[in-house]
PDB file of N, CA and C in Angstrom:
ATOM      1  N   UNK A   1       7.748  34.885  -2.317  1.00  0.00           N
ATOM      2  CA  UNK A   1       8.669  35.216  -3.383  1.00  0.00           C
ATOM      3  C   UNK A   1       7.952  35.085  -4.728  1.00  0.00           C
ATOM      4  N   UNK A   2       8.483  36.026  -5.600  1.00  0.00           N
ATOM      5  CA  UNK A   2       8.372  35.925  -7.126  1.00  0.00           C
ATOM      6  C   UNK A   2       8.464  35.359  -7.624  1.00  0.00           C
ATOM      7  N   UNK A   3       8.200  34.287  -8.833  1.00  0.00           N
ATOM      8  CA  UNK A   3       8.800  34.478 -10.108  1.00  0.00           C
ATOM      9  C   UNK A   3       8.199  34.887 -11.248  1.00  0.00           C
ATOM     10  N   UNK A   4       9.306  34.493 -12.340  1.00  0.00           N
ATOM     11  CA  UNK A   4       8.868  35.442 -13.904  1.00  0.00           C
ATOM     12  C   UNK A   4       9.329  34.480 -14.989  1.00  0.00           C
ATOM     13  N   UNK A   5       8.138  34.606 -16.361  1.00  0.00           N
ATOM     14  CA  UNK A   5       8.356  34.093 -17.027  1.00  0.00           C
ATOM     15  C   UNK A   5       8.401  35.515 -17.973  1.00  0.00           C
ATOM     16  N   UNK A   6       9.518  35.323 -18.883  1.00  0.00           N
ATOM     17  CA  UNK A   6       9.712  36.457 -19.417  1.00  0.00           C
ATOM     18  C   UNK A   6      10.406  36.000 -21.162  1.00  0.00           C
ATOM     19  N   UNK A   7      10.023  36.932 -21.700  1.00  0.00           N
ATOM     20  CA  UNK A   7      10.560  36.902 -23.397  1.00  0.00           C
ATOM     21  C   UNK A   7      11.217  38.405 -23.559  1.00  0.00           C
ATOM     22  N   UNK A   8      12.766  38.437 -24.333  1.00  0.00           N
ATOM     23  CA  UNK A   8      13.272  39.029 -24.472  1.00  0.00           C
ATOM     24  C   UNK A   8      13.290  38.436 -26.060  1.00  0.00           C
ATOM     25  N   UNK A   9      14.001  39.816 -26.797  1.00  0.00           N
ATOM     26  CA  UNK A   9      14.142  40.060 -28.871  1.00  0.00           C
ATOM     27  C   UNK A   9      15.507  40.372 -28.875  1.00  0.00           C
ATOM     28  N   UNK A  10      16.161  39.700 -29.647  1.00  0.00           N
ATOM     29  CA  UNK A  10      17.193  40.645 -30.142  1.00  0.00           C
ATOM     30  C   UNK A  10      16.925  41.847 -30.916  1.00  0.00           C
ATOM     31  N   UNK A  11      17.695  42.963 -30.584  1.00  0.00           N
ATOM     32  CA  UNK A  11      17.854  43.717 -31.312  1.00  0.00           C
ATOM     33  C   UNK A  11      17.942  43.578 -32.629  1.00  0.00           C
ATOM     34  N   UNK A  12      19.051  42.057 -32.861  1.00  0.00           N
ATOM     35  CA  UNK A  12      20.038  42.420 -33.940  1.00  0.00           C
ATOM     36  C   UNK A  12      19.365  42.025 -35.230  1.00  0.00           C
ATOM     37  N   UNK A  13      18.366  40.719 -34.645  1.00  0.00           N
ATOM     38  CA  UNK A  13      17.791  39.990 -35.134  1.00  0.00           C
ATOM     39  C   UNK A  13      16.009  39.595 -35.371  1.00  0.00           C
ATOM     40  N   UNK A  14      15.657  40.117 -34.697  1.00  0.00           N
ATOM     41  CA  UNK A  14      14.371  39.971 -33.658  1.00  0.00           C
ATOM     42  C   UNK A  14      14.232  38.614 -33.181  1.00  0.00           C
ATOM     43  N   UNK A  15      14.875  37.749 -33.355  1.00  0.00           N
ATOM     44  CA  UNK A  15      14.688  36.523 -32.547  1.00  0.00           C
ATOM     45  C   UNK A  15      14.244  36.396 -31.432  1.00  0.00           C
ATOM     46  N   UNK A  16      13.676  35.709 -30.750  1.00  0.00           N
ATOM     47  CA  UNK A  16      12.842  35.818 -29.838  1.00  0.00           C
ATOM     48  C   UNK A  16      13.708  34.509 -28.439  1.00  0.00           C
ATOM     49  N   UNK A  17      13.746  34.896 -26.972  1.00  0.00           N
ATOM     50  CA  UNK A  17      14.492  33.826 -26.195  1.00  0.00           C
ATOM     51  C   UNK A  17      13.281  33.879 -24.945  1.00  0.00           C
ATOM     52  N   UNK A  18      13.246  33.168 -24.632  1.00  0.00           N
ATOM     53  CA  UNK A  18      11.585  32.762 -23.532  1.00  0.00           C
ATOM     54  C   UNK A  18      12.646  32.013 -21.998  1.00  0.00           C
ATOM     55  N   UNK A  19      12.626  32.570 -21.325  1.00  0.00           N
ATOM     56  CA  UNK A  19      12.837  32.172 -19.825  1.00  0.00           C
ATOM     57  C   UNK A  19      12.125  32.423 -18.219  1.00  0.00           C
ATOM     58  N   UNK A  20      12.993  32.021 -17.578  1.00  0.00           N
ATOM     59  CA  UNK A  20      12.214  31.952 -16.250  1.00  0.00           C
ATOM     60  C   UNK A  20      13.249  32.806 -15.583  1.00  0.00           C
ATOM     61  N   UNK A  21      12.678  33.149 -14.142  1.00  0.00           N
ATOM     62  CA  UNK A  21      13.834  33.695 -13.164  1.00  0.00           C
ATOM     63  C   UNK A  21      12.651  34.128 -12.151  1.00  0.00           C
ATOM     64  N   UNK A  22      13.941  34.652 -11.260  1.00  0.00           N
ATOM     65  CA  UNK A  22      13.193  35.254  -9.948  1.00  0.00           C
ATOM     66  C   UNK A  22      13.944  36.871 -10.179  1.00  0.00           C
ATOM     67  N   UNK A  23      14.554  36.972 -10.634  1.00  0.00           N
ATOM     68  CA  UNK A  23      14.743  38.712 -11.002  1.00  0.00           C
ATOM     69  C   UNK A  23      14.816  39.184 -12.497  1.00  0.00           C
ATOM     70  N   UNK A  24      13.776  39.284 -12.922  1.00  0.00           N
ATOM     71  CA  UNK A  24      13.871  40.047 -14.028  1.00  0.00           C
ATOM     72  C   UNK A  24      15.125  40.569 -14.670  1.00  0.00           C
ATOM     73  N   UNK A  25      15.019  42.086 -13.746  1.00  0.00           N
ATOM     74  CA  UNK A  25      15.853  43.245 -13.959  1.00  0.00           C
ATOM     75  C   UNK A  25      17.583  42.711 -14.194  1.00  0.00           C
ATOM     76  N   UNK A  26      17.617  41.600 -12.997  1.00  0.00           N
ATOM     77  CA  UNK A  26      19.242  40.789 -13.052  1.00  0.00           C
ATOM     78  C   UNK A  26      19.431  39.910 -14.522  1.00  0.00           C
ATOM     79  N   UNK A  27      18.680  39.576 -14.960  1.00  0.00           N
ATOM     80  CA  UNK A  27      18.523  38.212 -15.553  1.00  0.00           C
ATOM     81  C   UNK A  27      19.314  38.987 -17.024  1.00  0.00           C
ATOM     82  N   UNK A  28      18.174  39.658 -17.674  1.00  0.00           N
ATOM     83  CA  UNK A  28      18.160  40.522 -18.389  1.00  0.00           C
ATOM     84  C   UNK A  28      19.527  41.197 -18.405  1.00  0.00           C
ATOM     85  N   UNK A  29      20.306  41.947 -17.674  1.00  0.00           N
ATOM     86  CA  UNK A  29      21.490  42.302 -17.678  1.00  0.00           C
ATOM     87  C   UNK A  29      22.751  40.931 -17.745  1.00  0.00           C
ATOM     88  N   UNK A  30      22.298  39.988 -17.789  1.00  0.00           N
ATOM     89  CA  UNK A  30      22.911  39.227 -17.682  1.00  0.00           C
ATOM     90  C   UNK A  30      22.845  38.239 -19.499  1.00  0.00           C
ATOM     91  N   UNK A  31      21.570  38.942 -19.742  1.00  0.00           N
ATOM     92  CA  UNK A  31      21.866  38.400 -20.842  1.00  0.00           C
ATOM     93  C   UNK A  31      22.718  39.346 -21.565  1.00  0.00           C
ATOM     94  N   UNK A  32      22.596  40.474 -21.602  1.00  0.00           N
ATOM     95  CA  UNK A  32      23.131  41.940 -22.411  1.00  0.00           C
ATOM     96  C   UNK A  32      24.501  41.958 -21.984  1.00  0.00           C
ATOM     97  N   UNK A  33      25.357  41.004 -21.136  1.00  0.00           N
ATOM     98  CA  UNK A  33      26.525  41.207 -20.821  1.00  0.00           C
ATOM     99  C   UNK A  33      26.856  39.706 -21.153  1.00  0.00           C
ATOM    100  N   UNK A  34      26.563  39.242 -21.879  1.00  0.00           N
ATOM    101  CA  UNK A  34      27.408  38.133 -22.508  1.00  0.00           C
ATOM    102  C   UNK A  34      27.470  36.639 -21.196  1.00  0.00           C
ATOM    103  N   UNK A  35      26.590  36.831 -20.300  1.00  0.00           N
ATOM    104  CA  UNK A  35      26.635  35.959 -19.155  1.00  0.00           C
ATOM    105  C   UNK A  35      25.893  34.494 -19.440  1.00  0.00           C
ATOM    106  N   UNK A  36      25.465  34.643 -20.626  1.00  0.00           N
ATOM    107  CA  UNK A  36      24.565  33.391 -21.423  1.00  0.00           C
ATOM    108  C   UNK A  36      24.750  33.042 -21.989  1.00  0.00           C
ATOM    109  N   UNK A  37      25.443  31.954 -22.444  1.00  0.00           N
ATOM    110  CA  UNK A  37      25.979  31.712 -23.761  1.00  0.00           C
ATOM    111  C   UNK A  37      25.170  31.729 -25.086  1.00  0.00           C
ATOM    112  N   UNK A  38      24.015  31.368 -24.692  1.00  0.00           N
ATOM    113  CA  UNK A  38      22.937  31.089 -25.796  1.00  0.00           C
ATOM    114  C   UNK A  38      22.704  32.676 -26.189  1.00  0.00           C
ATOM    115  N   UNK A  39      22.579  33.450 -25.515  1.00  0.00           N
ATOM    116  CA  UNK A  39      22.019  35.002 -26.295  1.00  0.00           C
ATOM    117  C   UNK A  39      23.301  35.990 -26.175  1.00  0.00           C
ATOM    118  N   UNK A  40      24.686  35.008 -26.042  1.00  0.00           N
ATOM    119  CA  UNK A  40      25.545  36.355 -26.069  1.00  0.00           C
ATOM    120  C   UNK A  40      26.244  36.415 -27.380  1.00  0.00           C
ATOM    121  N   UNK A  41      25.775  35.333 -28.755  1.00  0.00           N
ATOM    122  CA  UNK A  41      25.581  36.026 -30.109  1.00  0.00           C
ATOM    123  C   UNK A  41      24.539  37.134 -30.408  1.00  0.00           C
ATOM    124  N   UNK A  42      23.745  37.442 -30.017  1.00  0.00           N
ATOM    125  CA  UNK A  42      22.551  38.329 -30.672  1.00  0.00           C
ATOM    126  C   UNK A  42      22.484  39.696 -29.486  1.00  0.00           C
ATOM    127  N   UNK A  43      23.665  40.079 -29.076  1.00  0.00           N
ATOM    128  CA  UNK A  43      23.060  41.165 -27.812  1.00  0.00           C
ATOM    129  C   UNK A  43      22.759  42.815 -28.890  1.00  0.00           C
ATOM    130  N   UNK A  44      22.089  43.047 -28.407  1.00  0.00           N
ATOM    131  CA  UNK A  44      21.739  43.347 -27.069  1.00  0.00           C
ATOM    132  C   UNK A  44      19.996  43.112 -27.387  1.00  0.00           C
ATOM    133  N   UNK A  45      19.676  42.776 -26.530  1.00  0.00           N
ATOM    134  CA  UNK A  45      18.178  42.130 -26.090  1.00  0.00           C
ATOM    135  C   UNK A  45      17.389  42.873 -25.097  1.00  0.00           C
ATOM    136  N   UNK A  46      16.140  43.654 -25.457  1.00  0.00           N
ATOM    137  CA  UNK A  46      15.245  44.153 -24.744  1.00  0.00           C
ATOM    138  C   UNK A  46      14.008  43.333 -24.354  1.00  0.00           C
ATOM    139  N   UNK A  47      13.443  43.219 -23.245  1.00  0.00           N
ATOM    140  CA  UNK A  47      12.301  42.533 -22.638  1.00  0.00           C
ATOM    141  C   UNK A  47      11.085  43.080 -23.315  1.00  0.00           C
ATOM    142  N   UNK A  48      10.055  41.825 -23.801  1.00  0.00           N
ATOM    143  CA  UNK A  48       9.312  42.807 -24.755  1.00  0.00           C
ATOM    144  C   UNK A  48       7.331  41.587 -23.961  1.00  0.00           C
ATOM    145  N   UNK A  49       8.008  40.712 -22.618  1.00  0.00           N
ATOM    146  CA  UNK A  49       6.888  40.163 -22.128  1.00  0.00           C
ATOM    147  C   UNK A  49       7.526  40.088 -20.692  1.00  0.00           C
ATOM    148  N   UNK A  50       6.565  40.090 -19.905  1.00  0.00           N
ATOM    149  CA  UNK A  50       6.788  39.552 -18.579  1.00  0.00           C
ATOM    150  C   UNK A  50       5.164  39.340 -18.016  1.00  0.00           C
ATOM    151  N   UNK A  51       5.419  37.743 -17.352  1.00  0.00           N
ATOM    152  CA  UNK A  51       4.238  37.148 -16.318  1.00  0.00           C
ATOM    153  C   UNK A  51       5.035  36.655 -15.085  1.00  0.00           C
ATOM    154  N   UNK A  52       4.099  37.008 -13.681  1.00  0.00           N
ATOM    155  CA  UNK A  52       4.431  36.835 -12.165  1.00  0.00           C
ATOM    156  C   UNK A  52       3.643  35.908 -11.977  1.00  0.00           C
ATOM    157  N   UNK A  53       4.220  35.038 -11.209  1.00  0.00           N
ATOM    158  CA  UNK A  53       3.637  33.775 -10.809  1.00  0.00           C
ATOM    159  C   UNK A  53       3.635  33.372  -8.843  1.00  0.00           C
ATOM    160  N   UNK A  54       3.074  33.309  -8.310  1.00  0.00           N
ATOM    161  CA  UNK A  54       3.548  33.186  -6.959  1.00  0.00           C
ATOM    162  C   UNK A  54       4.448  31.953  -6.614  1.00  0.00           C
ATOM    163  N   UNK A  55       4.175  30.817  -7.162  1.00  0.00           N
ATOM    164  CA  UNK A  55       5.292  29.632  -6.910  1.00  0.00           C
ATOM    165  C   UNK A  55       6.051  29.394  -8.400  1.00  0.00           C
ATOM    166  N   UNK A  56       7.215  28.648  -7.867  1.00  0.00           N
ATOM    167  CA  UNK A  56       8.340  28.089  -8.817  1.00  0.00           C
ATOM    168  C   UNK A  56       7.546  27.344 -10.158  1.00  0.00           C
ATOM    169  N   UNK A  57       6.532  26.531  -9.607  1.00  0.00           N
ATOM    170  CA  UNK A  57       5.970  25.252 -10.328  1.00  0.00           C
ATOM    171  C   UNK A  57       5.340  25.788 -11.146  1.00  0.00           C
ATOM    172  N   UNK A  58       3.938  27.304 -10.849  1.00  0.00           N
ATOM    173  CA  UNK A  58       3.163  27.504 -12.011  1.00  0.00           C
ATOM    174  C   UNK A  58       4.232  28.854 -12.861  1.00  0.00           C
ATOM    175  N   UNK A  59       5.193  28.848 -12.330  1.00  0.00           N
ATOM    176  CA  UNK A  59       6.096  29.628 -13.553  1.00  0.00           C
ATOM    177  C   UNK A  59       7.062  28.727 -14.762  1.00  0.00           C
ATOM    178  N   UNK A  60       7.509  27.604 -14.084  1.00  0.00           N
ATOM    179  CA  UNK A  60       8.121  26.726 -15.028  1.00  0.00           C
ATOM    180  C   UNK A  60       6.997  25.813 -15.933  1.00  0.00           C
ATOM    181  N   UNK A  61       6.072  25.540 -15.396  1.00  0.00           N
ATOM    182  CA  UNK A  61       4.984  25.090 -16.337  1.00  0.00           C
ATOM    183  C   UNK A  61       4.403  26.424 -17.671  1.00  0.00           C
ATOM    184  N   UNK A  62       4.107  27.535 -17.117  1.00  0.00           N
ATOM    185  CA  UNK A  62       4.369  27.961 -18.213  1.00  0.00           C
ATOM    186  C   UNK A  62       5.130  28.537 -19.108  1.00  0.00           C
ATOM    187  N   UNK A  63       6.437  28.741 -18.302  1.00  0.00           N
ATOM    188  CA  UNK A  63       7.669  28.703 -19.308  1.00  0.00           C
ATOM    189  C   UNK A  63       7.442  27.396 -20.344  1.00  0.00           C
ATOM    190  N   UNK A  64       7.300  26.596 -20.108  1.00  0.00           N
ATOM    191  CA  UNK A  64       7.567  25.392 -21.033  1.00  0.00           C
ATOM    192  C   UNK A  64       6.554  25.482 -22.232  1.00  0.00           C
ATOM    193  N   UNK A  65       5.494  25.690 -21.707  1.00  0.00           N
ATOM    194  CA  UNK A  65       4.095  26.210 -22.602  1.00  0.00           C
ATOM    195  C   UNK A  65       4.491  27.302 -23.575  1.00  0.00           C
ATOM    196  N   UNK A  66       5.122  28.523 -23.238  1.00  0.00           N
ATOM    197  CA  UNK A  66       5.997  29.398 -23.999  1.00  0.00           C
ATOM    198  C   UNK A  66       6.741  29.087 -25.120  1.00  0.00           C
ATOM    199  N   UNK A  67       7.375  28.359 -24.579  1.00  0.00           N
ATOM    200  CA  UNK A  67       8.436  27.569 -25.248  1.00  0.00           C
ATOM    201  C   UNK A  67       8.479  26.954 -26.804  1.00  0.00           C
ATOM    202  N   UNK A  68       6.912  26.581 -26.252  1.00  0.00           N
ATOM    203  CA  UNK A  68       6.245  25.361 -27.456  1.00  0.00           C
ATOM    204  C   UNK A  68       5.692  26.464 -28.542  1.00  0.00           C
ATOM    205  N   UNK A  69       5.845  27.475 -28.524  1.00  0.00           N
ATOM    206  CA  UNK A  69       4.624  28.617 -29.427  1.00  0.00           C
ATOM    207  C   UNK A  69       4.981  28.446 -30.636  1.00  0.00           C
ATOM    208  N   UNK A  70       4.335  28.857 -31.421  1.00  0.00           N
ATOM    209  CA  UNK A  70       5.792  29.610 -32.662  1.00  0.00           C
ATOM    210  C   UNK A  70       5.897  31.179 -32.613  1.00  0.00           C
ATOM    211  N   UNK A  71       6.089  31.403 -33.856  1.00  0.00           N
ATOM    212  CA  UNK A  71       6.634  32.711 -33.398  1.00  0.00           C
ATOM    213  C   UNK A  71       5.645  33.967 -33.841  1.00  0.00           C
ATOM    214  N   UNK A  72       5.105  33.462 -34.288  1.00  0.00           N
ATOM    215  CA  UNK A  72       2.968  34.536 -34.394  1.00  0.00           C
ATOM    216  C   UNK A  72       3.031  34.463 -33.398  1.00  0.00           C
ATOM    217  N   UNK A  73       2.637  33.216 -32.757  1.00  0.00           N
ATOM    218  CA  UNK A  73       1.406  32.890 -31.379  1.00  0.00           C
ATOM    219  C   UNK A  73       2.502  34.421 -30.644  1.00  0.00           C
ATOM    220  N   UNK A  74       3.776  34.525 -29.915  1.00  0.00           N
ATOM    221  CA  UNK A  74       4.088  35.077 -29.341  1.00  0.00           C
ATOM    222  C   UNK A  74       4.042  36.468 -29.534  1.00  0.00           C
ATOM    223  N   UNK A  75       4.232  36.369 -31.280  1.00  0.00           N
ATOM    224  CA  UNK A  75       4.048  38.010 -31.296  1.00  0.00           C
ATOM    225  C   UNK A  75       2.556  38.703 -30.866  1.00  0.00           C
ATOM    226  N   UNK A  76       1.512  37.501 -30.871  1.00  0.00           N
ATOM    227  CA  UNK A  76       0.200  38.242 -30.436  1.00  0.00           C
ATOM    228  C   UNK A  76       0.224  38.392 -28.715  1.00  0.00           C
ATOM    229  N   UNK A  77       0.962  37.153 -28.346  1.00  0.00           N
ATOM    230  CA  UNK A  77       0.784  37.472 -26.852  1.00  0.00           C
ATOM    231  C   UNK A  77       1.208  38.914 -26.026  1.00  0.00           C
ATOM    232  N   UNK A  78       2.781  39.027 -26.777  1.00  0.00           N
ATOM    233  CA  UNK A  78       3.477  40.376 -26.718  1.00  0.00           C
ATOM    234  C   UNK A  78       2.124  41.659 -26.809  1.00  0.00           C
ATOM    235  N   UNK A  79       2.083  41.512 -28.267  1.00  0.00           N
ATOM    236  CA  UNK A  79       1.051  42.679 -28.176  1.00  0.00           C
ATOM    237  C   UNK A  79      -0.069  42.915 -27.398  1.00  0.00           C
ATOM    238  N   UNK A  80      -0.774  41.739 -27.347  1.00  0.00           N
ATOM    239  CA  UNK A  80      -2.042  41.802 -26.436  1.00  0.00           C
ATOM    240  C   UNK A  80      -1.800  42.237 -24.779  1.00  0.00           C
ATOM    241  N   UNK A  81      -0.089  41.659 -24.360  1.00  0.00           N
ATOM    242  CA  UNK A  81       0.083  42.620 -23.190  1.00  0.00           C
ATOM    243  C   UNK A  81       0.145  44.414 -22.995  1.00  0.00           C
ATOM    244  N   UNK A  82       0.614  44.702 -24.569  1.00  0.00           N
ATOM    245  CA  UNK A  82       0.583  45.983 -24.223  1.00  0.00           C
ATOM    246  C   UNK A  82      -0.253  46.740 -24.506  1.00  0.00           C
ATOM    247  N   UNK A  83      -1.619  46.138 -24.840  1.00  0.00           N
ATOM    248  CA  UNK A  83      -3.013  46.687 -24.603  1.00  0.00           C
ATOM    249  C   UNK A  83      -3.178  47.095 -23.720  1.00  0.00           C
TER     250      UNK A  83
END
């Protein structure tokens, strides 16, 4: 099995929200439908990072690492993925 550490933007705002999951594609709709409390002020939110991890452990370790950025560090990571 999968998982994903993933960063989604608000639209509204560009604010930036950093999580984990095992489905992307679900997660994500779940934020855009108000299923989160934390991002169902700022919808609608497009995915603008995603990393696959093979176990639970090295995806929540670097979720947390994510977490800690500010908000440069991420905008370079973003970009440097879509190199």
């Amino acid at each position: 099995m999968a998982y994903f550490v993933y960063i989604i933007q608000s639209e509204v705002d560009n604010t930036y929200y950093k999580g984990f999951t095992e489905n992307p594609e679900n997660r994500i709709w779940q934020h855009n439908n108000g299923k989160s409390r934390y991002t169902s002020k700022k919808i609608p939110w497009k995915l603008v990072y995603l990393e696959e991890y093979q176990t639970k452990r090295e995806a929540l370790i670097r979720e947390k690492q994510i977490k800690r950025f500010n908000s440069q560090y991420l905008k370079e990571l973003i970009e440097k993925q879509k190199d």
